[in-house]
N, C-alpha and C. Protein backbone atom coordinates (compact mmCIF):
# COMPACT_ATOMS: atom_id res chain seq x y z
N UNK A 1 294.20 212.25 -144.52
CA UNK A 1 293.11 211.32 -144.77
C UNK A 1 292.21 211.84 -145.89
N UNK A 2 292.09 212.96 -145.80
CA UNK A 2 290.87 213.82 -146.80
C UNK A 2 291.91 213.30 -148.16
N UNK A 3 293.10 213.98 -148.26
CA UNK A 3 293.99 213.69 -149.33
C UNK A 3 293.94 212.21 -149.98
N UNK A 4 293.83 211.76 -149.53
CA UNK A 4 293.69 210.10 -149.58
C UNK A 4 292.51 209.91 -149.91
N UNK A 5 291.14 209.75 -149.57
CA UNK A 5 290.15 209.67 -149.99
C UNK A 5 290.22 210.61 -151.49
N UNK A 6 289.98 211.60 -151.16
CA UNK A 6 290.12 212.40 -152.72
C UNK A 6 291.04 211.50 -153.86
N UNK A 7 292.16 210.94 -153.38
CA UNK A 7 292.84 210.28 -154.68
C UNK A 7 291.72 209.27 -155.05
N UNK A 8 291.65 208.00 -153.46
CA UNK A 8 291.04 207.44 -153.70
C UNK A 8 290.30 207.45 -154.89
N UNK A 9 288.75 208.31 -154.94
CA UNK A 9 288.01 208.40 -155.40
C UNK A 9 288.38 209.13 -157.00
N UNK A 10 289.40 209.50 -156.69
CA UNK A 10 289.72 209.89 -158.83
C UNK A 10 290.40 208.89 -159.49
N UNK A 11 290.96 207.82 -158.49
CA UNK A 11 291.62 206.76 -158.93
C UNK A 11 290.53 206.01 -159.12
N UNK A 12 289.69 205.86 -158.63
CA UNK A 12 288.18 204.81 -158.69
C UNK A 12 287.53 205.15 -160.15
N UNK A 13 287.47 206.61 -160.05
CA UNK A 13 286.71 207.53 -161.22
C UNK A 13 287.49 207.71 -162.31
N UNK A 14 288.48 207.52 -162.59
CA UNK A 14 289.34 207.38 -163.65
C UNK A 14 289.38 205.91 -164.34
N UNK A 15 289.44 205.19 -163.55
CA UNK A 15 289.52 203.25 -163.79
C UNK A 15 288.21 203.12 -164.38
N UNK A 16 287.11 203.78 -163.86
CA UNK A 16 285.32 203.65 -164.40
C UNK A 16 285.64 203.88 -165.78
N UNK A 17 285.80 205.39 -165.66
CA UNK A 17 286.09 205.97 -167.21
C UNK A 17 286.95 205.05 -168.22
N UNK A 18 287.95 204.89 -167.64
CA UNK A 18 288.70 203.97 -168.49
C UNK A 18 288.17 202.78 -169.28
N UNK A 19 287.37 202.04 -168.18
CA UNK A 19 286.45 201.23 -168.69
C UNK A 19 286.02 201.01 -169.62
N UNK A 20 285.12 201.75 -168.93
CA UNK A 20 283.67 202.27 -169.83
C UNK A 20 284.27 202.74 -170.88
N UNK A 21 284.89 203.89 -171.15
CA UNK A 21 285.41 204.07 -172.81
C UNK A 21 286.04 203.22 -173.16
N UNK A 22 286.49 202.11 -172.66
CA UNK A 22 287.02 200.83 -173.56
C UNK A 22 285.94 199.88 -174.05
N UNK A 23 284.68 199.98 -173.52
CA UNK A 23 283.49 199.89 -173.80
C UNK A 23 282.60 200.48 -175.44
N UNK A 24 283.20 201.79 -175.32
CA UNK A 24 282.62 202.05 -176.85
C UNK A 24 281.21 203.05 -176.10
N UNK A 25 280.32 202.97 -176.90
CA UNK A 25 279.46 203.78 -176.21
C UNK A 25 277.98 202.82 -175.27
N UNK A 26 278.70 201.77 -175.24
CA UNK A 26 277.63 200.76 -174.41
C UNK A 26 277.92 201.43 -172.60
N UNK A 27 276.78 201.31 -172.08
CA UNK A 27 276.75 201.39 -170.89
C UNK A 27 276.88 200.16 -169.82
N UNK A 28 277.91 199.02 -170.20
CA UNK A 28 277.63 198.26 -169.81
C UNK A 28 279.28 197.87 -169.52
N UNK A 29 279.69 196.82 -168.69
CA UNK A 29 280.93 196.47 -168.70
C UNK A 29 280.87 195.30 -168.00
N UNK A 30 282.01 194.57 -167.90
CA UNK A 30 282.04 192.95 -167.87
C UNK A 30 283.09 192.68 -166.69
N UNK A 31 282.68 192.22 -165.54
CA UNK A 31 283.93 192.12 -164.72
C UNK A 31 284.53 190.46 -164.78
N UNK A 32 285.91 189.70 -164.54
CA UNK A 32 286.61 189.23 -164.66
C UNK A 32 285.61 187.38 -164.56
N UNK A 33 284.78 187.71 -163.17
CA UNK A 33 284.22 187.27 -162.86
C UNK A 33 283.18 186.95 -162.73
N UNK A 34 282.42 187.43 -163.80
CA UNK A 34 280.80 187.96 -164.15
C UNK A 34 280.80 186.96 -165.51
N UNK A 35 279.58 186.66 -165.77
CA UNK A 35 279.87 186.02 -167.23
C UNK A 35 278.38 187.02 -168.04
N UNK A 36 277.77 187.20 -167.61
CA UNK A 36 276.64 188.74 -167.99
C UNK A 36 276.87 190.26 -167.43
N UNK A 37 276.75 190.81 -168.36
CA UNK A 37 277.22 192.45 -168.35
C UNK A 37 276.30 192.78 -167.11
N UNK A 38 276.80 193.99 -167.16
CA UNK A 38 275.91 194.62 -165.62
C UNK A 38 275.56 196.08 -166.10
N UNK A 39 274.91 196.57 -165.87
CA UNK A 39 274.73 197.76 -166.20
C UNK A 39 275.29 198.58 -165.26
N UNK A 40 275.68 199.89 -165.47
CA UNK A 40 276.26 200.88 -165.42
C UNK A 40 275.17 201.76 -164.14
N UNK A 41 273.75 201.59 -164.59
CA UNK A 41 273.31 202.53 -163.40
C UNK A 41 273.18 204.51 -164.07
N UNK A 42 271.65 204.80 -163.39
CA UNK A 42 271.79 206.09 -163.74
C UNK A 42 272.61 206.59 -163.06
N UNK A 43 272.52 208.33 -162.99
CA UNK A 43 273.14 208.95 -162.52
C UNK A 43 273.09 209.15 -161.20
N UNK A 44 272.05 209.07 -160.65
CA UNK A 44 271.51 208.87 -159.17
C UNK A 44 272.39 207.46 -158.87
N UNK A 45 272.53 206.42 -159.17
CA UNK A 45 272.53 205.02 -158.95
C UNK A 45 274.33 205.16 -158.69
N UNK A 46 275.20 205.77 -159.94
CA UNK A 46 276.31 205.74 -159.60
C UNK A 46 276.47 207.09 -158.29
N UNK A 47 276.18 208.09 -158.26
CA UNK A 47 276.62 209.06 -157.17
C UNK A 47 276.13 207.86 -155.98
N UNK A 48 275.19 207.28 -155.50
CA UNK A 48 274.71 206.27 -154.80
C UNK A 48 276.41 205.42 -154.31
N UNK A 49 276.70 205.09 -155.33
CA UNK A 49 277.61 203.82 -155.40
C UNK A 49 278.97 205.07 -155.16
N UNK A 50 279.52 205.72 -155.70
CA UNK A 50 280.82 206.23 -155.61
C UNK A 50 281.15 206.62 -153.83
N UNK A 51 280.26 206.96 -153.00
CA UNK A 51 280.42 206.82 -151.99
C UNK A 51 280.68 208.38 -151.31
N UNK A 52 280.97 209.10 -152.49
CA UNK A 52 281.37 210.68 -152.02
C UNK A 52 280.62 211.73 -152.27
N UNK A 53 279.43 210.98 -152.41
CA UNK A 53 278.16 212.39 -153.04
C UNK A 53 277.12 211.70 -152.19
N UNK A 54 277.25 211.38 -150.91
CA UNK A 54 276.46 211.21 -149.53
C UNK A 54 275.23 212.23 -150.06
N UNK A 55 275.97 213.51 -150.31
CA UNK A 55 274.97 214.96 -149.59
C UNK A 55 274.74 215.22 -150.47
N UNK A 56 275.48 214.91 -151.52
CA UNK A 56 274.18 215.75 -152.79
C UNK A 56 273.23 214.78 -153.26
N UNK A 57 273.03 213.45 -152.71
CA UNK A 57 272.27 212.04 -152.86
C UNK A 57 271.13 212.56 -151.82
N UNK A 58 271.52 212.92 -150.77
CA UNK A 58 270.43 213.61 -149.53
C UNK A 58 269.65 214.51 -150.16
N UNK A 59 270.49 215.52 -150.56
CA UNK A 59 269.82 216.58 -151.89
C UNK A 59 269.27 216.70 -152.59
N UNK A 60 269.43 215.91 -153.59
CA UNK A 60 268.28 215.42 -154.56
C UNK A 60 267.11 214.63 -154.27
N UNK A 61 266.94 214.35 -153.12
CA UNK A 61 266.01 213.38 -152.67
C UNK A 61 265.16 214.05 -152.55
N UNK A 62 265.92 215.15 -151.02
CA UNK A 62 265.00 216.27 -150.36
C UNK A 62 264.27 217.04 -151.53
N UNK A 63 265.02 217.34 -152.69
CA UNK A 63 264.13 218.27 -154.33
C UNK A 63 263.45 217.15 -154.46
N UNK A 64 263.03 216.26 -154.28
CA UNK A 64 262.59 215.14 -155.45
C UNK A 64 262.54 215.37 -157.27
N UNK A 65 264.43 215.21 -156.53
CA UNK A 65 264.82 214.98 -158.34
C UNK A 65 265.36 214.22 -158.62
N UNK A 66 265.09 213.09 -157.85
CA UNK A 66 265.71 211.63 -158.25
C UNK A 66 265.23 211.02 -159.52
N UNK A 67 264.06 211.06 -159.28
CA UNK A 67 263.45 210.63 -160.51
C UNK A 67 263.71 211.28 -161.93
N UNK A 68 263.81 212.97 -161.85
CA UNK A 68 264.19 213.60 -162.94
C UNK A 68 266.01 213.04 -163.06
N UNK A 69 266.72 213.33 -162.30
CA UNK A 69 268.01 212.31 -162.67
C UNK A 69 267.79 211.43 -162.71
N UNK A 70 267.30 210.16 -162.84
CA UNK A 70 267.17 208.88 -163.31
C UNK A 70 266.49 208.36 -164.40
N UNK A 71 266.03 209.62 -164.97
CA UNK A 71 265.62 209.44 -166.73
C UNK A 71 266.46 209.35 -167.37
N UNK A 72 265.56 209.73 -168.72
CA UNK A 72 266.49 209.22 -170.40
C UNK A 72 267.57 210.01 -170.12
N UNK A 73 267.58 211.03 -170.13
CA UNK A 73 268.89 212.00 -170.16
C UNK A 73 269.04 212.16 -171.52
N UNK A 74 269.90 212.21 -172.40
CA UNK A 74 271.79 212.79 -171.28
C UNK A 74 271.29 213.82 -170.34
N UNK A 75 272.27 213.78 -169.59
CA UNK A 75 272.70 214.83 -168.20
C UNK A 75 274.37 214.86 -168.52
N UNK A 76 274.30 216.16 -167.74
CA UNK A 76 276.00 216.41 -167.33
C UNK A 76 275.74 216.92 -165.99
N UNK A 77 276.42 216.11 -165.37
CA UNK A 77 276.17 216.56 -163.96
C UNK A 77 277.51 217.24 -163.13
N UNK A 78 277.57 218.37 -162.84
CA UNK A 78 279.11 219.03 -161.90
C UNK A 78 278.14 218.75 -160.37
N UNK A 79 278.82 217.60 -160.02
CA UNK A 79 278.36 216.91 -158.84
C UNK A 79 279.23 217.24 -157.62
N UNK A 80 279.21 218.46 -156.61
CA UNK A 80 279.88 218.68 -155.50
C UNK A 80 279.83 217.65 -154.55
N UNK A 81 281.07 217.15 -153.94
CA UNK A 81 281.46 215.91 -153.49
C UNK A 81 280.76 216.43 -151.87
N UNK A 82 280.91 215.66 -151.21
CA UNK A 82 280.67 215.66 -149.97
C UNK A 82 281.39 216.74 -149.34
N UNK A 83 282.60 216.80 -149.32
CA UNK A 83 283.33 217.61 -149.33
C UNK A 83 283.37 219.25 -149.52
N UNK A 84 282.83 219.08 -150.76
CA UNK A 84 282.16 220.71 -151.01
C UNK A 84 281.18 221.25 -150.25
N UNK A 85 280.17 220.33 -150.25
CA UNK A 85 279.11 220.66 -149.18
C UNK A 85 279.03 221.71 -147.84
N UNK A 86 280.64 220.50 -147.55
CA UNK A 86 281.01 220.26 -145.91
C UNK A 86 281.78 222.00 -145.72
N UNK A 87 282.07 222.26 -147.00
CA UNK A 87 282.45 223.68 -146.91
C UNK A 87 281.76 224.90 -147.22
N UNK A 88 280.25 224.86 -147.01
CA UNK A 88 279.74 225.87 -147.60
C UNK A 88 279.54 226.43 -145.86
N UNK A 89 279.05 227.75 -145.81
CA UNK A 89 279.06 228.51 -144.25
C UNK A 89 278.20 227.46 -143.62
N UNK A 90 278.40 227.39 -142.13
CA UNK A 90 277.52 227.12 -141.36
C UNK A 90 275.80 227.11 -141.23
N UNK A 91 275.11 226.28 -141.35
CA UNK A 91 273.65 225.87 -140.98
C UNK A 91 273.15 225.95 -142.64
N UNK A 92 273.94 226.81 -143.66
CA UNK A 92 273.10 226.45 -144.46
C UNK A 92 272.81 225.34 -145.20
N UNK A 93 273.43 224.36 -145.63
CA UNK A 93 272.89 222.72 -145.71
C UNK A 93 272.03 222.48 -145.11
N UNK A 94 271.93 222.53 -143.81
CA UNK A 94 271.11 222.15 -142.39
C UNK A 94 270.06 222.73 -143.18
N UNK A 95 269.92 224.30 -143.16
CA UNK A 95 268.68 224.96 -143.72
C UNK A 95 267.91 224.88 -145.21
N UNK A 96 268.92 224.59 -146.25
CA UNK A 96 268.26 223.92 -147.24
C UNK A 96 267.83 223.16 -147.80
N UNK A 97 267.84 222.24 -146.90
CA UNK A 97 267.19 220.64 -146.31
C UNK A 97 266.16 220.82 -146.03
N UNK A 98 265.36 221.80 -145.53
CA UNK A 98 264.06 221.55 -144.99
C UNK A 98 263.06 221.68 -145.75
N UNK A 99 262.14 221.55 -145.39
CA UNK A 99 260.96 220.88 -146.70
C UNK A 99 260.77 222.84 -147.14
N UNK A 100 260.54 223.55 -146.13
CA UNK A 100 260.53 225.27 -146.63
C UNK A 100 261.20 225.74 -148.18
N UNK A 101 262.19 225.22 -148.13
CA UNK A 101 263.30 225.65 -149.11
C UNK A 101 263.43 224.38 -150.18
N UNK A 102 262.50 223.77 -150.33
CA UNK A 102 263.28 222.93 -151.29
C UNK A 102 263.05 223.48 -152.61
N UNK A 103 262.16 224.86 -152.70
CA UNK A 103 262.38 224.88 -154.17
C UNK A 103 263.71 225.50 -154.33
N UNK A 104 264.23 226.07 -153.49
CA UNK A 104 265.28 226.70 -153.65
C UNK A 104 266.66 225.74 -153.91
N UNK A 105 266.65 224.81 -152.78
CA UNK A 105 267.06 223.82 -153.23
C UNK A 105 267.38 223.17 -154.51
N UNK A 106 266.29 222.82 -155.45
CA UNK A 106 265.92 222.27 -156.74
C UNK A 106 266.60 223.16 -157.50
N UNK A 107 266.49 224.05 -156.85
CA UNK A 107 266.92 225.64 -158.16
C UNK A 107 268.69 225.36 -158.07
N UNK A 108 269.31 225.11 -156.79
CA UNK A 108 270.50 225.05 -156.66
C UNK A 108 271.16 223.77 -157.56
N UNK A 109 270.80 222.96 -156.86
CA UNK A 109 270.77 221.23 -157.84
C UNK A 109 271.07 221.79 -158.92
N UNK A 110 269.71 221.86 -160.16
CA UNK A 110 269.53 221.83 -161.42
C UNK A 110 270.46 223.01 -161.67
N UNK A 111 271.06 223.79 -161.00
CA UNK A 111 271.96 225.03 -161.54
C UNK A 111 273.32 224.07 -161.89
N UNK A 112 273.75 222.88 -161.35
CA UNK A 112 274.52 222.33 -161.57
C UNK A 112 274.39 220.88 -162.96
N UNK A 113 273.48 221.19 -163.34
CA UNK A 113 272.99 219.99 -164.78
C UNK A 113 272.67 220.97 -165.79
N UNK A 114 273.58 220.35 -166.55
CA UNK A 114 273.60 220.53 -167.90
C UNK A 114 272.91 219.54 -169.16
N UNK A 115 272.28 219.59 -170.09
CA UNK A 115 271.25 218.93 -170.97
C UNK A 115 272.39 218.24 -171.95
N UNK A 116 272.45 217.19 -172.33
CA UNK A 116 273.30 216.64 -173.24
C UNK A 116 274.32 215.85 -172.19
N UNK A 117 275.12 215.38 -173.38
CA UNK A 117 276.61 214.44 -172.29
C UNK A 117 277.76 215.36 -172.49
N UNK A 118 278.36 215.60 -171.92
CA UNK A 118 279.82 216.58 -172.26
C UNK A 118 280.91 216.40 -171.41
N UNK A 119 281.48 215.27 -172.33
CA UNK A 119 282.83 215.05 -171.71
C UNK A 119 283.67 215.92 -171.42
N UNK A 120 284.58 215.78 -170.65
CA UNK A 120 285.97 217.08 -170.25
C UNK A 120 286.52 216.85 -171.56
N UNK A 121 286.92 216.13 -172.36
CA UNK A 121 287.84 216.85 -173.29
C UNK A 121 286.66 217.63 -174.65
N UNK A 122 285.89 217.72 -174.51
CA UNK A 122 284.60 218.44 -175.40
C UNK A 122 284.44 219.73 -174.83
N UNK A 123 284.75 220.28 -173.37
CA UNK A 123 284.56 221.77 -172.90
C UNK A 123 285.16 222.36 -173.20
N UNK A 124 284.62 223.27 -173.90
CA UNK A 124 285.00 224.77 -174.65
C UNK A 124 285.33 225.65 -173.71
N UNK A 125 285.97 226.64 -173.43
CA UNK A 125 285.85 227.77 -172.85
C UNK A 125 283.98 228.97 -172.89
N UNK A 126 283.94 229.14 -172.26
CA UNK A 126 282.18 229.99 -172.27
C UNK A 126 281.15 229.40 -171.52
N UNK A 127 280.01 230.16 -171.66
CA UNK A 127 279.12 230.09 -171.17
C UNK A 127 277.97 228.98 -171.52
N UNK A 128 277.23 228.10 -170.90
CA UNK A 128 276.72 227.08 -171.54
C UNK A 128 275.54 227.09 -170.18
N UNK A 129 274.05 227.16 -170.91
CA UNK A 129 273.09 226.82 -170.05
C UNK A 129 272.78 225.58 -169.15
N UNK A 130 272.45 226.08 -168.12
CA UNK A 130 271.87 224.77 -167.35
C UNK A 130 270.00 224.26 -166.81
N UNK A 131 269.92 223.47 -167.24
CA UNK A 131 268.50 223.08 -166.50
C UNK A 131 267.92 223.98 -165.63
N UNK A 132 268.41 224.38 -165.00
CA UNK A 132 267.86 225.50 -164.33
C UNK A 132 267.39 226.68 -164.69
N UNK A 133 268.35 227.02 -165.65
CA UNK A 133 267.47 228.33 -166.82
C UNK A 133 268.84 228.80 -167.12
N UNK A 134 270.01 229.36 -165.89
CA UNK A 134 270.74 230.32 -166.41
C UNK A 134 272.14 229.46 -166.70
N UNK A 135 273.00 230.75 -167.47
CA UNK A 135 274.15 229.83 -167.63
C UNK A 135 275.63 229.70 -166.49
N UNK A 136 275.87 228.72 -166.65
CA UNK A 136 277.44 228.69 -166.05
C UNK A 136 278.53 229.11 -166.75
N UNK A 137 279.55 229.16 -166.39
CA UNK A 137 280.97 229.56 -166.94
C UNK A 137 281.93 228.54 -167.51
N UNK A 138 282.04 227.68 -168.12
CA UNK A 138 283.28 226.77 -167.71
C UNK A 138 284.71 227.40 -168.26
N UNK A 139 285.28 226.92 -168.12
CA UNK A 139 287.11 226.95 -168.29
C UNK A 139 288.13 225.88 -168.71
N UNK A 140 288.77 226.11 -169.16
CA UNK A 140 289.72 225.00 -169.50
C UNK A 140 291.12 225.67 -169.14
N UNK A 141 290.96 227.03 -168.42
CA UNK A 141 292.56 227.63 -168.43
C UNK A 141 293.58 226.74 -167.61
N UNK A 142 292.92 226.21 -166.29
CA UNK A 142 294.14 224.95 -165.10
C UNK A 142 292.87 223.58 -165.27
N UNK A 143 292.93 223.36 -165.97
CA UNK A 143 291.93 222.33 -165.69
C UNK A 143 290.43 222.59 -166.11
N UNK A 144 289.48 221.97 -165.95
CA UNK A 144 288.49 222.41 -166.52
C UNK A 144 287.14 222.81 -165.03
N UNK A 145 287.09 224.05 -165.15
CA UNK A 145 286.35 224.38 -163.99
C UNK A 145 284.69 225.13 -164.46
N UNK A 146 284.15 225.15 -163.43
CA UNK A 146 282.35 225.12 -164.04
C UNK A 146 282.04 226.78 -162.99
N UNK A 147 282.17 228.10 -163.20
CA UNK A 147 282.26 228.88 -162.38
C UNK A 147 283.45 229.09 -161.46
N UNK A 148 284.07 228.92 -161.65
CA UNK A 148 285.33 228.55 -160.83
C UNK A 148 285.82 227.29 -160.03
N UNK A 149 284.69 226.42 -159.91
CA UNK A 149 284.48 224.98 -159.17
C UNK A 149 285.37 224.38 -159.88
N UNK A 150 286.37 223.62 -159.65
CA UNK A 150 287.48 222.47 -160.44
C UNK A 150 286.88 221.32 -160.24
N UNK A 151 286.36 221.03 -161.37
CA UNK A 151 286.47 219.18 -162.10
C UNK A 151 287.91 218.24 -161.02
N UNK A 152 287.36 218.03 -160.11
CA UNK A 152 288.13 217.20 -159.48
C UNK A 152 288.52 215.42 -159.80
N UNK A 153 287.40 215.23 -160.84
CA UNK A 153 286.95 213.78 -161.05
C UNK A 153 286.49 214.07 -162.48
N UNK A 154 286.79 213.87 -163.56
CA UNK A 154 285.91 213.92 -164.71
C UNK A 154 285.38 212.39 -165.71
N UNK A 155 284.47 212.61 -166.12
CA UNK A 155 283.89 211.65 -167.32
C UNK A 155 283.83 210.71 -166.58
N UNK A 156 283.08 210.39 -165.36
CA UNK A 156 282.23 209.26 -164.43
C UNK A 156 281.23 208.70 -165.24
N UNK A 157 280.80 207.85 -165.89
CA UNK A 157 279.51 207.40 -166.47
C UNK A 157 278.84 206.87 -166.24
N UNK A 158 277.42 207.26 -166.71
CA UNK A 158 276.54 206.55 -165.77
C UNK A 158 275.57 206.19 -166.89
N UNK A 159 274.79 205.52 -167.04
CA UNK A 159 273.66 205.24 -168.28
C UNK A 159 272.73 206.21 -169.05
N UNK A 160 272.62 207.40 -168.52
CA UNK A 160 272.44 208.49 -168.69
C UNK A 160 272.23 209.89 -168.52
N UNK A 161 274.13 209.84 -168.66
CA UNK A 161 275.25 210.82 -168.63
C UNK A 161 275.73 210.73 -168.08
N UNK A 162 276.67 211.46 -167.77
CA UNK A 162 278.07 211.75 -167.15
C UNK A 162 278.48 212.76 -165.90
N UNK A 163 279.09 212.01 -164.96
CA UNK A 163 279.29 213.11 -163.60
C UNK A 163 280.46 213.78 -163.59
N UNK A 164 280.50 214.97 -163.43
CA UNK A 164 282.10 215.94 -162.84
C UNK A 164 282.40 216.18 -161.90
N UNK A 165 283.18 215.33 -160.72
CA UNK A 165 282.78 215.55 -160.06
C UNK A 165 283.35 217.44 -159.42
N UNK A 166 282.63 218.28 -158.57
CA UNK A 166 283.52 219.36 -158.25
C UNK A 166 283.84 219.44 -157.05
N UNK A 167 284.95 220.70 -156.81
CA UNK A 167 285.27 220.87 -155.36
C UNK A 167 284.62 221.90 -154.74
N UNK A 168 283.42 222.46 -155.35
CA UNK A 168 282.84 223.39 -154.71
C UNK A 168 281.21 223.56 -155.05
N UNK A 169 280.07 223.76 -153.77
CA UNK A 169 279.32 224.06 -154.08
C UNK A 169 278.40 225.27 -155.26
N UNK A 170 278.59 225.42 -156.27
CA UNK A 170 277.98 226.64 -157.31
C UNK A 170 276.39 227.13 -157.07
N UNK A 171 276.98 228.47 -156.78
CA UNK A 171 275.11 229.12 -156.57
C UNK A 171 274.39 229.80 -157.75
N UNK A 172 273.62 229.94 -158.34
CA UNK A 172 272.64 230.66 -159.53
C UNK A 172 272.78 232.15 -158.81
N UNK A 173 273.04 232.75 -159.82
CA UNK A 173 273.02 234.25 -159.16
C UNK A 173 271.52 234.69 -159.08
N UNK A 174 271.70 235.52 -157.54
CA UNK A 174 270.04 236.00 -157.47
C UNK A 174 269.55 234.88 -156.05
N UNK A 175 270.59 233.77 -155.80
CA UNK A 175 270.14 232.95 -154.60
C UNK A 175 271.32 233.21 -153.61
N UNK A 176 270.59 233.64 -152.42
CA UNK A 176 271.18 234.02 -151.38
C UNK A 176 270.69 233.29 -150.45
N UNK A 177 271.83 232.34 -150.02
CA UNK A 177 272.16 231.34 -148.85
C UNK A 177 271.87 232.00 -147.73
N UNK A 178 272.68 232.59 -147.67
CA UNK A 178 272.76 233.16 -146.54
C UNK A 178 271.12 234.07 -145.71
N UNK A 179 270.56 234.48 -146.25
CA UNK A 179 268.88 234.85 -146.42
C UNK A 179 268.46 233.25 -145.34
N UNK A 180 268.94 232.00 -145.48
CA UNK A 180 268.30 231.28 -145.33
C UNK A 180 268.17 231.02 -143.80
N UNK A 181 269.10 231.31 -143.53
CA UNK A 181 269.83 231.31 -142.19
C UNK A 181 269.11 232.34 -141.55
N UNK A 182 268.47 233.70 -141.71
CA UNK A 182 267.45 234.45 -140.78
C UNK A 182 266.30 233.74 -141.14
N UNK A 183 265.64 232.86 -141.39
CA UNK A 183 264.20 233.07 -141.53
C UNK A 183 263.79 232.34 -140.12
């Protein structure tokens, strides 16, 4: 079932992309049955709509960084699916949810946004800063991965920027989860 959903959703996220770059660089697209364009939606608006970023939609709320994702942008967002979440140790989601930790929280988020739009076929191999201050890793050696996290979903668009999606939660070095869980 997990297997299935996961296609699901890269088959969904691939058809967007497709789209939309048949689109040109408008954020807008035309369905069969529509006779006025629709917009595309920020980045908050599509993770909203794709159906598999439940928890990092919970997440950003709890930071109140909805609003900072739903600006001008660009953004590049390596957006851990529900999924990733669902695999980080025990209670800590639970615990970085609470109003205590949300800067820590925020710090985690924004470790995953990047400034500008950067499609998968534009990632270089190296190091590239994030909103948050420090940098990430990416890769292109099996695919294109952000710290070791694999791009499970790439070039999702949204009105301003673009989601990746990943298969794994990424931490800023210097934040310890686990800390969160004794307090």
């Amino acid at each position: 079932m997990k297997a299935f959903r996961r296609s699901a959703f890269a088959a969904i996220a691939i058809a967007t992309a497709l789209t939309l770059s048949a689109c040109g660089s408008d954020a807008e697209t035309v369905s069969e049955e529509m006779t006025e364009p629709v917009s595309v939606g920020t980045i908050v608006d599509v993770a909203v709509g794709a159906g598999n970023f439940g928890t990092l939609v919970a997440a950003v709320t709890a930071a109140d960084l909805v609003e900072t994702l739903s600006g001008e942008g660009p953004f590049t967002v390596f957006a851990p699916t529900d999924e990733a979440f669902a695999a980080l140790p025990a209670g800590v989601l639970d615990a970085l949810l609470l109003p205590e930790n949300k800067a820590v929280l925020a710090q985690i988020l924004t470790y995953h946004v990047v400034s500008g739009m950067v499609m998968a076929a534009d990632v270089t191999d190296g190091e590239v800063a994030t909103v948050e201050g420090q940098n990430v890793t990416l890769s292109t050696m099996d695919g294109v991965t952000v710290n070791g996290a694999k791009v499970i979903a790439a070039d999702v668009m949204a009105s301003n920027g673009v989601i990746h999606a990943i298969d794994a939660v990424i931490l800023p070095p210097g934040v310890d989860v686990a800390a969160l869980l004794n307090k």
